[in-house]
Every structure is written in C-alpha cells, then in structure tokens.
ModelCIF file with pLDDT and N, C-alpha, C, O atoms, coordinates in Angstrom:
data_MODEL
#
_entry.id   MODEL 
#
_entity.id                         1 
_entity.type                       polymer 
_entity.pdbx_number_of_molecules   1 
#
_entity_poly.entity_id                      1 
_entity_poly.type                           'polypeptide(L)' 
_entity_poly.nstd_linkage                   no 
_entity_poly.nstd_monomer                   no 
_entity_poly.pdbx_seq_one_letter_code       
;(UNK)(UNK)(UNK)(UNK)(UNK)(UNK)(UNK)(UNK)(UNK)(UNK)(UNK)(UNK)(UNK)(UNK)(UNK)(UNK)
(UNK)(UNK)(UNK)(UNK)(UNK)(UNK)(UNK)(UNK)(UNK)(UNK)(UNK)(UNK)(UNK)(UNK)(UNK)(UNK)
(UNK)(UNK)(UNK)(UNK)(UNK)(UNK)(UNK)(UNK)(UNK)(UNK)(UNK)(UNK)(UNK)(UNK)(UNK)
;
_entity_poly.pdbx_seq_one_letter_code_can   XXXXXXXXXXXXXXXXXXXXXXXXXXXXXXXXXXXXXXXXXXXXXXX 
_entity_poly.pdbx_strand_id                 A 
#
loop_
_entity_poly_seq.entity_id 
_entity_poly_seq.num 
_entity_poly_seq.mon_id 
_entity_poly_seq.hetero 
1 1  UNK n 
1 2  UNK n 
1 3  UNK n 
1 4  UNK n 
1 5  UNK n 
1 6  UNK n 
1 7  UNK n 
1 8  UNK n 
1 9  UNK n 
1 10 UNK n 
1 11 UNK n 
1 12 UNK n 
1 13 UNK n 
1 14 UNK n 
1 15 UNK n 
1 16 UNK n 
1 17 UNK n 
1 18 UNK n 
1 19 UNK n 
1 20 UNK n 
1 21 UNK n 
1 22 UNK n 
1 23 UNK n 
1 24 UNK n 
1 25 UNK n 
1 26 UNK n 
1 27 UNK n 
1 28 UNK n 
1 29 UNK n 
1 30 UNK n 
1 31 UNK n 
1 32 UNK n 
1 33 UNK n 
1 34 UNK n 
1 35 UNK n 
1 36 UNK n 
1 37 UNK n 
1 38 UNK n 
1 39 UNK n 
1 40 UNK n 
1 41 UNK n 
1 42 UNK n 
1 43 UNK n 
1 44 UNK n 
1 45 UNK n 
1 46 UNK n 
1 47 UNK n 
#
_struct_asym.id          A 
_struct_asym.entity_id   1 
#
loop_
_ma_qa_metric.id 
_ma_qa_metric.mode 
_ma_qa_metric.name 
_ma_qa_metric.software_group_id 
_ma_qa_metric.type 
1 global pLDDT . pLDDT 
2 local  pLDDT . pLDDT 
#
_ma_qa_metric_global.metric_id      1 
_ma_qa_metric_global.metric_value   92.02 
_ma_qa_metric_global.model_id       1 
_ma_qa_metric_global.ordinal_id     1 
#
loop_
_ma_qa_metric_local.label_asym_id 
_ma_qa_metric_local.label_comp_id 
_ma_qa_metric_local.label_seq_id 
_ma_qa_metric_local.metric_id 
_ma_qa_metric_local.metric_value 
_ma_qa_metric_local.model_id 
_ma_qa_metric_local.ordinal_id 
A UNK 1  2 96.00 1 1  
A UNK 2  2 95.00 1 2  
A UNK 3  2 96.00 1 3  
A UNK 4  2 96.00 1 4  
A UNK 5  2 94.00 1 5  
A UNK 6  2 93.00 1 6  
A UNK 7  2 93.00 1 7  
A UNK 8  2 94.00 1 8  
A UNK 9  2 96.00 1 9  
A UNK 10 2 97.00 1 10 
A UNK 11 2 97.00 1 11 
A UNK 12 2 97.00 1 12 
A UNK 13 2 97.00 1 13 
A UNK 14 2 96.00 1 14 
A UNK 15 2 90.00 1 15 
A UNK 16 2 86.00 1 16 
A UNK 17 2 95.00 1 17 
A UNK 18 2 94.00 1 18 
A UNK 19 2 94.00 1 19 
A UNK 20 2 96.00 1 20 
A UNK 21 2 95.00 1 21 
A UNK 22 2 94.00 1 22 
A UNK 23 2 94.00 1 23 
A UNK 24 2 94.00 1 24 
A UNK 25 2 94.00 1 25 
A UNK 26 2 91.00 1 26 
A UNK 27 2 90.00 1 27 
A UNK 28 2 90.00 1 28 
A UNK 29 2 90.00 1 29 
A UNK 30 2 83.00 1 30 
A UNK 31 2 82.00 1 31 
A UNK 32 2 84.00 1 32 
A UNK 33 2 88.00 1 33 
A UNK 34 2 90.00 1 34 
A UNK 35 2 88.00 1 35 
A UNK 36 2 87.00 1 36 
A UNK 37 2 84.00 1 37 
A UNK 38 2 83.00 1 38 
A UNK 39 2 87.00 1 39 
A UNK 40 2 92.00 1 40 
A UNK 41 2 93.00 1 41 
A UNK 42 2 93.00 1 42 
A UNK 43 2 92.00 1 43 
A UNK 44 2 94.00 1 44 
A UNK 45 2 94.00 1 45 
A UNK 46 2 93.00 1 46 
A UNK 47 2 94.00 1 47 
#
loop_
_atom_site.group_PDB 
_atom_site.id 
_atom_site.type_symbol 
_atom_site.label_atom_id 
_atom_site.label_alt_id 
_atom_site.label_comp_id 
_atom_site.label_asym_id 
_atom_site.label_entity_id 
_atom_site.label_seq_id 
_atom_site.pdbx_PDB_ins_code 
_atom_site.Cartn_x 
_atom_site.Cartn_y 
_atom_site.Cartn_z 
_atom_site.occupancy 
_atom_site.B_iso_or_equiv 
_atom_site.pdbx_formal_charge 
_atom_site.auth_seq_id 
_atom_site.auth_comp_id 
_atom_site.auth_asym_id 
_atom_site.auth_atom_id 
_atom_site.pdbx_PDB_model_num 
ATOM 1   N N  . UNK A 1 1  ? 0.828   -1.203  0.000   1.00 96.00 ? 1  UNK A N  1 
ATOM 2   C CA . UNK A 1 1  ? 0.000   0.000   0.000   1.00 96.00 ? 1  UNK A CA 1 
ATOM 3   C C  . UNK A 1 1  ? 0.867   1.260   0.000   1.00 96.00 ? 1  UNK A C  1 
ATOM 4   O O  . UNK A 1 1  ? 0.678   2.308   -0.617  1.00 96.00 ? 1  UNK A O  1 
ATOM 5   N N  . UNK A 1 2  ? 1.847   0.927   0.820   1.00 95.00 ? 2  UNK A N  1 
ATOM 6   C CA . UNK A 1 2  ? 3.116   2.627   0.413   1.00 95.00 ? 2  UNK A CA 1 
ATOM 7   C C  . UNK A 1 2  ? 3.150   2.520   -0.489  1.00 95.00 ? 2  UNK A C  1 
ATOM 8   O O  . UNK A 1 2  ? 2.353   3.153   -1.182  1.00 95.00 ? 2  UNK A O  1 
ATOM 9   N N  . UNK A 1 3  ? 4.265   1.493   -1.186  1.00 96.00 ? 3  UNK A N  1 
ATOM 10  C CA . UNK A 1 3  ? 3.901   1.897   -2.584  1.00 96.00 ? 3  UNK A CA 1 
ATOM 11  C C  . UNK A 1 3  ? 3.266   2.537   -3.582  1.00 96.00 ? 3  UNK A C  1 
ATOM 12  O O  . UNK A 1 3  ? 3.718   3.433   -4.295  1.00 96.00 ? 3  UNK A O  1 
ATOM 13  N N  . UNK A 1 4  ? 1.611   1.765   -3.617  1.00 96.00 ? 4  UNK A N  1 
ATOM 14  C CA . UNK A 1 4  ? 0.913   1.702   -4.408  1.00 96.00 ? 4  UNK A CA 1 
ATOM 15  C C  . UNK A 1 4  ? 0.940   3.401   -4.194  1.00 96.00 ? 4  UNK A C  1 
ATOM 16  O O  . UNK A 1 4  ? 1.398   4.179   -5.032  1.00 96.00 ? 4  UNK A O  1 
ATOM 17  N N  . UNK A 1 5  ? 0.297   3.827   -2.778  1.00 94.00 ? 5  UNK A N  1 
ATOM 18  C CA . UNK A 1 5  ? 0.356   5.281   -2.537  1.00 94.00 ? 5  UNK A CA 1 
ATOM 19  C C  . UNK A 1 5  ? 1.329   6.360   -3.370  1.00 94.00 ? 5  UNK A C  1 
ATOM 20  O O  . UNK A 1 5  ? 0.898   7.478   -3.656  1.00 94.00 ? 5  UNK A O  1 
ATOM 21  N N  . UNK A 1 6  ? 2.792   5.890   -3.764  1.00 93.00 ? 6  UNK A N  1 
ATOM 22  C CA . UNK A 1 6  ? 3.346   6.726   -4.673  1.00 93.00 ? 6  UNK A CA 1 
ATOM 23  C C  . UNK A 1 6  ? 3.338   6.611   -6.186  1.00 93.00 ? 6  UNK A C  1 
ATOM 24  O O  . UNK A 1 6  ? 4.205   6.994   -6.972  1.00 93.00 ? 6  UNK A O  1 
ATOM 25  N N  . UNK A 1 7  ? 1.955   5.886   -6.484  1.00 93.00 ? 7  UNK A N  1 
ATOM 26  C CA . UNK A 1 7  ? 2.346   5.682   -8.110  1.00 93.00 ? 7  UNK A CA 1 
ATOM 27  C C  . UNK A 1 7  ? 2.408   4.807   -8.799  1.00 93.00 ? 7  UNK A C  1 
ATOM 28  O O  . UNK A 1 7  ? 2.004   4.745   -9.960  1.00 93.00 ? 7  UNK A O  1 
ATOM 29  N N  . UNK A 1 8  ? 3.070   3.782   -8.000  1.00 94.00 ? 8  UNK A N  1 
ATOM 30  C CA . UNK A 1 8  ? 3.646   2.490   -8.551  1.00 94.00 ? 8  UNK A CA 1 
ATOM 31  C C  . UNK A 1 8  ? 2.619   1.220   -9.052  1.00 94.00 ? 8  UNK A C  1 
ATOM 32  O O  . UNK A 1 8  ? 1.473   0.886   -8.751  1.00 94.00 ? 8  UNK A O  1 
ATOM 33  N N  . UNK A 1 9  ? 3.430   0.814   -9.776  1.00 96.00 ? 9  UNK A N  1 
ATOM 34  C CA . UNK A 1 9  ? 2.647   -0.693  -9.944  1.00 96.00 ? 9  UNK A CA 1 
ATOM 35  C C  . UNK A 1 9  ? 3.199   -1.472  -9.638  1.00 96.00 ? 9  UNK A C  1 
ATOM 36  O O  . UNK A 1 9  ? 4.300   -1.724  -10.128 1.00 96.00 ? 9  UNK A O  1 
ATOM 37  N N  . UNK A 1 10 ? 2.503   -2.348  -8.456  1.00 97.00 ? 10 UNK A N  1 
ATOM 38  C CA . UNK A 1 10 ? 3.270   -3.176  -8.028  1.00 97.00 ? 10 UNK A CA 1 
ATOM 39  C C  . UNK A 1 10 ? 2.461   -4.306  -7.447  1.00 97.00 ? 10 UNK A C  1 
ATOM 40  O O  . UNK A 1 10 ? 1.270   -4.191  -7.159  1.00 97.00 ? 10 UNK A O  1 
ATOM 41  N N  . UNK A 1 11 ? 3.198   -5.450  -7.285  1.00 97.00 ? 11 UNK A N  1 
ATOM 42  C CA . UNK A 1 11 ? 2.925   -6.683  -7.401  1.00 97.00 ? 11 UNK A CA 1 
ATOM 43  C C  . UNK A 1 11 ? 3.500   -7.371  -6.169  1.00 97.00 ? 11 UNK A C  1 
ATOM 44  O O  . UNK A 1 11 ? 4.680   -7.436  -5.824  1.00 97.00 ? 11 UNK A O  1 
ATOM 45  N N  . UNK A 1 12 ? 2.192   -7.974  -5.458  1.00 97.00 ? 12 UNK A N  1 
ATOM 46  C CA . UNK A 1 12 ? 2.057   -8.582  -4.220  1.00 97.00 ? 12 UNK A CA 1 
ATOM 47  C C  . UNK A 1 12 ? 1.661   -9.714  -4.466  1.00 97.00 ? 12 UNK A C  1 
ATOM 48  O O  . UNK A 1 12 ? 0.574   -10.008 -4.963  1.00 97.00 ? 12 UNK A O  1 
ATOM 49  N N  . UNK A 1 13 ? 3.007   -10.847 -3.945  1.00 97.00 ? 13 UNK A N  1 
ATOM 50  C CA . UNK A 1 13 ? 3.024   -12.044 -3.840  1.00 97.00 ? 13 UNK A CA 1 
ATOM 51  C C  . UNK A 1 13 ? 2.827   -12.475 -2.359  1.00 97.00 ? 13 UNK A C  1 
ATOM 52  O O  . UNK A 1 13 ? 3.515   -11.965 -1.474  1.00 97.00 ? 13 UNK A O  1 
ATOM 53  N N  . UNK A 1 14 ? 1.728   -13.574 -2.049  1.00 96.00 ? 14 UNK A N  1 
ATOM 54  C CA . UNK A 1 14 ? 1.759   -14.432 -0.786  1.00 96.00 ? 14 UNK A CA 1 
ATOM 55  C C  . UNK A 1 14 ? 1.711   -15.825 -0.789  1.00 96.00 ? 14 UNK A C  1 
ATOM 56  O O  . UNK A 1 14 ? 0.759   -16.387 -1.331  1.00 96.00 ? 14 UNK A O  1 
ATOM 57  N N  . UNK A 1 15 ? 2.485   -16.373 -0.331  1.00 90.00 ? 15 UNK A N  1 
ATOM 58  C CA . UNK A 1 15 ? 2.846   -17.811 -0.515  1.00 90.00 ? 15 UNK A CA 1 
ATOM 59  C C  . UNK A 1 15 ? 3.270   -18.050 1.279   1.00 90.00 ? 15 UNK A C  1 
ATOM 60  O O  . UNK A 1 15 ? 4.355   -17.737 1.769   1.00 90.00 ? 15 UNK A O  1 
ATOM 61  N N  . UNK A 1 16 ? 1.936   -18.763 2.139   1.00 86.00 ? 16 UNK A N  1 
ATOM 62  C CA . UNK A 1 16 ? 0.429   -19.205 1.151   1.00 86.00 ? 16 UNK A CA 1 
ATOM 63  C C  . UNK A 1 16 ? -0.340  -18.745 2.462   1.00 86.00 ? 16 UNK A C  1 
ATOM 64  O O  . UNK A 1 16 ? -0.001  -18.829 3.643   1.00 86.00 ? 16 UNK A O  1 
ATOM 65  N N  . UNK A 1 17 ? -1.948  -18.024 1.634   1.00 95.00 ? 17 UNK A N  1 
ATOM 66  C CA . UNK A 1 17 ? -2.906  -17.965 2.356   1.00 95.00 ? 17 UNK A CA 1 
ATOM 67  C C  . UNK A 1 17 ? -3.314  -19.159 2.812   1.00 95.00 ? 17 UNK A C  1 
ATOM 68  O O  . UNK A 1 17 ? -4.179  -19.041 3.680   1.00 95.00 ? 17 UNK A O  1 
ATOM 69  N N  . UNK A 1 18 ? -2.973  -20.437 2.516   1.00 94.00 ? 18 UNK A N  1 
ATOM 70  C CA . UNK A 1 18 ? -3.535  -21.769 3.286   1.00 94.00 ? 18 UNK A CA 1 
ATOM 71  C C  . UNK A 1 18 ? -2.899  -21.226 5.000   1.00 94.00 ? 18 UNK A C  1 
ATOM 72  O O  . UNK A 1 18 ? -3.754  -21.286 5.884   1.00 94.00 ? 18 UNK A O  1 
ATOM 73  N N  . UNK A 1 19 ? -1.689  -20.801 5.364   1.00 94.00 ? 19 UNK A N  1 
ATOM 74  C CA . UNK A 1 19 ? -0.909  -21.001 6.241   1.00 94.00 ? 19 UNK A CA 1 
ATOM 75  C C  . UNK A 1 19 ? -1.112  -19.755 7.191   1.00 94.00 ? 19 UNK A C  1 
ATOM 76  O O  . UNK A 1 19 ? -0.962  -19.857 8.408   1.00 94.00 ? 19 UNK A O  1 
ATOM 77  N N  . UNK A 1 20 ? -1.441  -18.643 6.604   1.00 96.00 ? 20 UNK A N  1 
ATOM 78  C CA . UNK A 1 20 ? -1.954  -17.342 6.943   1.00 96.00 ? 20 UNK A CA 1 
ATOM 79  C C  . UNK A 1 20 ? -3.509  -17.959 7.749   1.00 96.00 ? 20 UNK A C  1 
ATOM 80  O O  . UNK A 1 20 ? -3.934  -17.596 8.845   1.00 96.00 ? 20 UNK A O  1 
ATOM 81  N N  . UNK A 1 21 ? -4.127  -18.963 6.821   1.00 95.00 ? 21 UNK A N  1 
ATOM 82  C CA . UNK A 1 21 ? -5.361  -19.086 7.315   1.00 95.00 ? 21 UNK A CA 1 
ATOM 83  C C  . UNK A 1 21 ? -5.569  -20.275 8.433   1.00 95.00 ? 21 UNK A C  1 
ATOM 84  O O  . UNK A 1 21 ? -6.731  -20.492 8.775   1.00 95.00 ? 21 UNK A O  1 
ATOM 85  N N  . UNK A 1 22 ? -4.385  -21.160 9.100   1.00 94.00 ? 22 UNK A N  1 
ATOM 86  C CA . UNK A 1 22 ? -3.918  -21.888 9.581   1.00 94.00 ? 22 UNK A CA 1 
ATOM 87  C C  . UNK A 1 22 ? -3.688  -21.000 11.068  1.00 94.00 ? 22 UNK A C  1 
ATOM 88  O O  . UNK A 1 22 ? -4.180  -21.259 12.166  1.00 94.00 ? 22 UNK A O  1 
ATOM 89  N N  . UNK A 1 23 ? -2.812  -19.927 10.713  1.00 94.00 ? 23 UNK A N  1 
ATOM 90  C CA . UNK A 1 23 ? -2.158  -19.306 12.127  1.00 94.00 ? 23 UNK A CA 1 
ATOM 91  C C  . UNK A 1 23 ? -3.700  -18.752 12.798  1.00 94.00 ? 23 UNK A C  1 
ATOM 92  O O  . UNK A 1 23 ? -4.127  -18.957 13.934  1.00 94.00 ? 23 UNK A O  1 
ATOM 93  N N  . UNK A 1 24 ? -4.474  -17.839 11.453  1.00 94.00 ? 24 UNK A N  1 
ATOM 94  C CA . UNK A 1 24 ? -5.702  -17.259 12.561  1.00 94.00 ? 24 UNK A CA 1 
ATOM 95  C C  . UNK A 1 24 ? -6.594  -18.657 13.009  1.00 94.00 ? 24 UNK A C  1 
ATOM 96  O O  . UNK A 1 24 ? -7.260  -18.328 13.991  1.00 94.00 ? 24 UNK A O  1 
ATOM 97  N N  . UNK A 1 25 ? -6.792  -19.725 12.748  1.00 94.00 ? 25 UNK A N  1 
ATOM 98  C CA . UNK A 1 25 ? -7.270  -20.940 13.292  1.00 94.00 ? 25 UNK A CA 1 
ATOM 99  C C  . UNK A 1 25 ? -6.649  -20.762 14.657  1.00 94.00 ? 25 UNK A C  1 
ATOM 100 O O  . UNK A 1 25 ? -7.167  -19.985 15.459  1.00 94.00 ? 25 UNK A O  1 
ATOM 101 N N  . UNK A 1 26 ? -5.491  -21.492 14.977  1.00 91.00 ? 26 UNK A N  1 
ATOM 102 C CA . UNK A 1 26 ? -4.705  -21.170 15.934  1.00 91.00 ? 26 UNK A CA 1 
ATOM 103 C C  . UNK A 1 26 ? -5.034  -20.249 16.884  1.00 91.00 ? 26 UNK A C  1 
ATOM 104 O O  . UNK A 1 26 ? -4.974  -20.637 18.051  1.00 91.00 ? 26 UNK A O  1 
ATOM 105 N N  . UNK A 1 27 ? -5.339  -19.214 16.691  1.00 90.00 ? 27 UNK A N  1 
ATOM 106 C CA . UNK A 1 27 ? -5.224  -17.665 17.411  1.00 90.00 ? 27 UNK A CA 1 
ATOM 107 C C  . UNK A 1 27 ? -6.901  -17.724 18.185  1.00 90.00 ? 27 UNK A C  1 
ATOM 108 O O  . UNK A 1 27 ? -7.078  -17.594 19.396  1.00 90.00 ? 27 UNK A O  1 
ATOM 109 N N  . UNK A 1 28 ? -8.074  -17.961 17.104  1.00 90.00 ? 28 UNK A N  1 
ATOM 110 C CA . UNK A 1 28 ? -9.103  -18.162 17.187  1.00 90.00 ? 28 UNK A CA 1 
ATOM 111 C C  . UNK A 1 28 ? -9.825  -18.968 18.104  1.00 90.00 ? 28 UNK A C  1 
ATOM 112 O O  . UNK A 1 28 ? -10.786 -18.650 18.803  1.00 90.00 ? 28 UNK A O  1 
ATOM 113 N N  . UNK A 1 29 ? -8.858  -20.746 17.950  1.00 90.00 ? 29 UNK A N  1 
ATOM 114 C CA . UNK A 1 29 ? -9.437  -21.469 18.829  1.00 90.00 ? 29 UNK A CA 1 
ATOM 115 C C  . UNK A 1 29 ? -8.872  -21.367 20.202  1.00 90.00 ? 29 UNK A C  1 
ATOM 116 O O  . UNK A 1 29 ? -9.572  -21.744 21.142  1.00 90.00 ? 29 UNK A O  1 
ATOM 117 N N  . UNK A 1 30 ? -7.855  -20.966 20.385  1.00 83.00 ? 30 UNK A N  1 
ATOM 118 C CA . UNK A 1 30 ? -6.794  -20.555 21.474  1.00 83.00 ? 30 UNK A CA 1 
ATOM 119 C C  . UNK A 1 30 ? -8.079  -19.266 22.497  1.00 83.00 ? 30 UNK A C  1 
ATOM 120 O O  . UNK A 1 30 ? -7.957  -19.115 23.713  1.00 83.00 ? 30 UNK A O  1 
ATOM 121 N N  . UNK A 1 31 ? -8.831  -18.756 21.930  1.00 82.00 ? 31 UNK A N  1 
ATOM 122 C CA . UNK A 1 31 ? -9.200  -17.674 22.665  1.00 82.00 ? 31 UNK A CA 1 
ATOM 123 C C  . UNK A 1 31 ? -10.654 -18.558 22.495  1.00 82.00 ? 31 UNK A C  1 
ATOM 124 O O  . UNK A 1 31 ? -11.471 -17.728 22.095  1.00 82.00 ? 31 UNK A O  1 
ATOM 125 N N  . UNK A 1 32 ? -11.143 -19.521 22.592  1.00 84.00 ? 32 UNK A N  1 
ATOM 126 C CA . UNK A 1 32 ? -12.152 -19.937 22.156  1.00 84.00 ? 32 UNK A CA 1 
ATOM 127 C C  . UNK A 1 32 ? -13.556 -19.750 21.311  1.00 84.00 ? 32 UNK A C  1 
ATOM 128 O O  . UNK A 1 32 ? -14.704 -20.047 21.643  1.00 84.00 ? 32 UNK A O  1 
ATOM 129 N N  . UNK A 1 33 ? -13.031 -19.127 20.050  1.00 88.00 ? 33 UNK A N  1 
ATOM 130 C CA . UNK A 1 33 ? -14.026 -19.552 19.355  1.00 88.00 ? 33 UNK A CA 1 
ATOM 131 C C  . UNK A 1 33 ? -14.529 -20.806 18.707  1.00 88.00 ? 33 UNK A C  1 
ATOM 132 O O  . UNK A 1 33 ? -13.619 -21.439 18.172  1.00 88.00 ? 33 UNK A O  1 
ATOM 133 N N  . UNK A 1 34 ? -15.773 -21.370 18.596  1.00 90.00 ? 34 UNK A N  1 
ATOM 134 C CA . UNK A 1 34 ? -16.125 -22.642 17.964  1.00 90.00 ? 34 UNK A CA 1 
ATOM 135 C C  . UNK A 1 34 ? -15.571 -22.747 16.614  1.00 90.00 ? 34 UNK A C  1 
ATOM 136 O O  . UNK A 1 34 ? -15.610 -21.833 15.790  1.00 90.00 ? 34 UNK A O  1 
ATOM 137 N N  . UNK A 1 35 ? -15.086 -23.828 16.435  1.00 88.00 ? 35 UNK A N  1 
ATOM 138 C CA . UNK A 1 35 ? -14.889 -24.355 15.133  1.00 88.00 ? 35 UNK A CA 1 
ATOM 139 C C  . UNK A 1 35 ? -15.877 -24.279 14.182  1.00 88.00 ? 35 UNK A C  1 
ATOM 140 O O  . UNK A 1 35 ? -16.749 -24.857 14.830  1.00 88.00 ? 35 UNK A O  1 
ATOM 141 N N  . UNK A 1 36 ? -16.633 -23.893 12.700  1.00 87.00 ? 36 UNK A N  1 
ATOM 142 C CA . UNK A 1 36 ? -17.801 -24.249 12.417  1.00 87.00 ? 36 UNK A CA 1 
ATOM 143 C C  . UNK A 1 36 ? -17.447 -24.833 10.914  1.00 87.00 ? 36 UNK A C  1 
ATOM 144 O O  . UNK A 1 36 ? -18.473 -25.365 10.489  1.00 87.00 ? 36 UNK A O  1 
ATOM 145 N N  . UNK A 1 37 ? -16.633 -24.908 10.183  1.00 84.00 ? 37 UNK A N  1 
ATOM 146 C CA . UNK A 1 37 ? -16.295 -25.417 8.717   1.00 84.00 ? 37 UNK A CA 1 
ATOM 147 C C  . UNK A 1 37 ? -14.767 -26.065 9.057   1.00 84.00 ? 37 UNK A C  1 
ATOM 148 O O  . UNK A 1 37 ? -13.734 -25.398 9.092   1.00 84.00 ? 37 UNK A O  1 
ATOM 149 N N  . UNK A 1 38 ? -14.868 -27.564 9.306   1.00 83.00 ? 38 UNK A N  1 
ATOM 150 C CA . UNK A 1 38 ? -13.527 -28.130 8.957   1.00 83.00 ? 38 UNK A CA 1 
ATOM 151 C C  . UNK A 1 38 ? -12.523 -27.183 9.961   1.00 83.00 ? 38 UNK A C  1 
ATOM 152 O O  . UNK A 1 38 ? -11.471 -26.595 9.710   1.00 83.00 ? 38 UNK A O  1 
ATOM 153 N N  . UNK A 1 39 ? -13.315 -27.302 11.195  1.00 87.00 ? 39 UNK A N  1 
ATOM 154 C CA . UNK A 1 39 ? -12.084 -26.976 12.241  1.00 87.00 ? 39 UNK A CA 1 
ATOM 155 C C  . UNK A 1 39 ? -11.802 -25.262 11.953  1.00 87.00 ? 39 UNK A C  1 
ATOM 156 O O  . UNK A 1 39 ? -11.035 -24.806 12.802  1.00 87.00 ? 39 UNK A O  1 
ATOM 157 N N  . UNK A 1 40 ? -12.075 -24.664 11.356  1.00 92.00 ? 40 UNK A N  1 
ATOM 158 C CA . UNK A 1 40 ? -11.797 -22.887 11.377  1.00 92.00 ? 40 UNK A CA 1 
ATOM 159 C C  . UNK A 1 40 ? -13.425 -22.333 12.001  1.00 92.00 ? 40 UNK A C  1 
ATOM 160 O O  . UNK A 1 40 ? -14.575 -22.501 11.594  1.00 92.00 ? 40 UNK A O  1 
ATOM 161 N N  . UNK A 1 41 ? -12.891 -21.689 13.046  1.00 93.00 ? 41 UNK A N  1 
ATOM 162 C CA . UNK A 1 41 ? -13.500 -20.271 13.188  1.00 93.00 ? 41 UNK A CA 1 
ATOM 163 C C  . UNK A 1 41 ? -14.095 -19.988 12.289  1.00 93.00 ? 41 UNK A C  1 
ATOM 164 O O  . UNK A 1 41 ? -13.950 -20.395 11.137  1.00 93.00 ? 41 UNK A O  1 
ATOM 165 N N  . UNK A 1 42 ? -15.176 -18.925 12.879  1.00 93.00 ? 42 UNK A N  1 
ATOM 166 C CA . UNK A 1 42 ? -15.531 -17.634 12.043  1.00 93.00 ? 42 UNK A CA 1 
ATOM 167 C C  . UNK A 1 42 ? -14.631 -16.953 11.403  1.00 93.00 ? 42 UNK A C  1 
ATOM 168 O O  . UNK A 1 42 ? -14.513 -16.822 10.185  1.00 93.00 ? 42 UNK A O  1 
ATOM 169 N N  . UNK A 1 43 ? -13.669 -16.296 12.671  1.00 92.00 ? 43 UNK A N  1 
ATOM 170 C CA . UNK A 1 43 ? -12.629 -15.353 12.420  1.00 92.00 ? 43 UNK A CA 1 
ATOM 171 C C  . UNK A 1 43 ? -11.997 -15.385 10.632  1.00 92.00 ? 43 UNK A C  1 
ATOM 172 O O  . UNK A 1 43 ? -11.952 -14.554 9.724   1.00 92.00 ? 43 UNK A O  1 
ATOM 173 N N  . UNK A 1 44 ? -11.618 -16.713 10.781  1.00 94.00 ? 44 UNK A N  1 
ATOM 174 C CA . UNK A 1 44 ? -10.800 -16.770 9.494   1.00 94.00 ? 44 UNK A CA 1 
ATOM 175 C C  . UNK A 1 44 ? -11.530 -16.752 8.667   1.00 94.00 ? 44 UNK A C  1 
ATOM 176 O O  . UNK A 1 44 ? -10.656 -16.510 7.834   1.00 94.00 ? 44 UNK A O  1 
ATOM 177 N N  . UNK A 1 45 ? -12.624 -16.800 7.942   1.00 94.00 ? 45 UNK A N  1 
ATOM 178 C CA . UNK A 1 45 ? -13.455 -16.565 7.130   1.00 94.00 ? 45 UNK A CA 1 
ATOM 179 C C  . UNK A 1 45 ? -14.291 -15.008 6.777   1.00 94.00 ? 45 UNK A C  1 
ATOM 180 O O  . UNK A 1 45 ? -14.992 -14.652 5.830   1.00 94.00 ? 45 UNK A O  1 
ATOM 181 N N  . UNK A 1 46 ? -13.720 -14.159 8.332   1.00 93.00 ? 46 UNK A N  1 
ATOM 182 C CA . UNK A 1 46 ? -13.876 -12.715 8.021   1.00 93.00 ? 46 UNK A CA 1 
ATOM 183 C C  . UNK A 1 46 ? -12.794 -12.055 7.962   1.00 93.00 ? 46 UNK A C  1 
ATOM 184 O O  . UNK A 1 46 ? -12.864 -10.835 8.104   1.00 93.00 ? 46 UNK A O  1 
ATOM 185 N N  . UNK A 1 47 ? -11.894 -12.499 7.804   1.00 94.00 ? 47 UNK A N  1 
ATOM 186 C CA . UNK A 1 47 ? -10.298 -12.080 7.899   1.00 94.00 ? 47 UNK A CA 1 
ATOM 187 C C  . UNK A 1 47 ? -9.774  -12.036 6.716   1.00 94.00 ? 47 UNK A C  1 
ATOM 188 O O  . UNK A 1 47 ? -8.587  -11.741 6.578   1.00 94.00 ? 47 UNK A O  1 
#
C-alpha cells in the first residue's frame, strides 16, 4: 500500500494464504471460538 500510494505498480506475492489461514485458526481457537467449517472459526473466514 506505500507503494501503491506513490504511483507504482506493483505486485504482491503471498505464498500461502492456506498457512496465513492456519495461524488465525490457531489464534481463534486458542481464545475460544467454535470451530464451524472443517475446524476454522468464524474469524478466518472474516479475515
């Protein structure tokens, strides 16, 4: 987003939202939210 903010074109790689979406699992059930799809939270599905 700085970037983008000066102009640029630029190109954002993430390798991998599987693992991004793994840690907020983690974070989620840790503070207890229910599991409701295959073990994830809500959270990660509004995240």
């Amino acid at each position: 987003e700085g970037f983008r903010s000066q102009g640029r074109k630029v190109m954002l790689q993430m390798d991998s939202v599987t693992r991004f979406a793994r840690a907020l699992r983690e974070i989620g059930l840790s503070v207890g939210e229910p599991a409701v799809r295959r073990g994830f939270p809500p959270s990660v599905f509004a995240e």
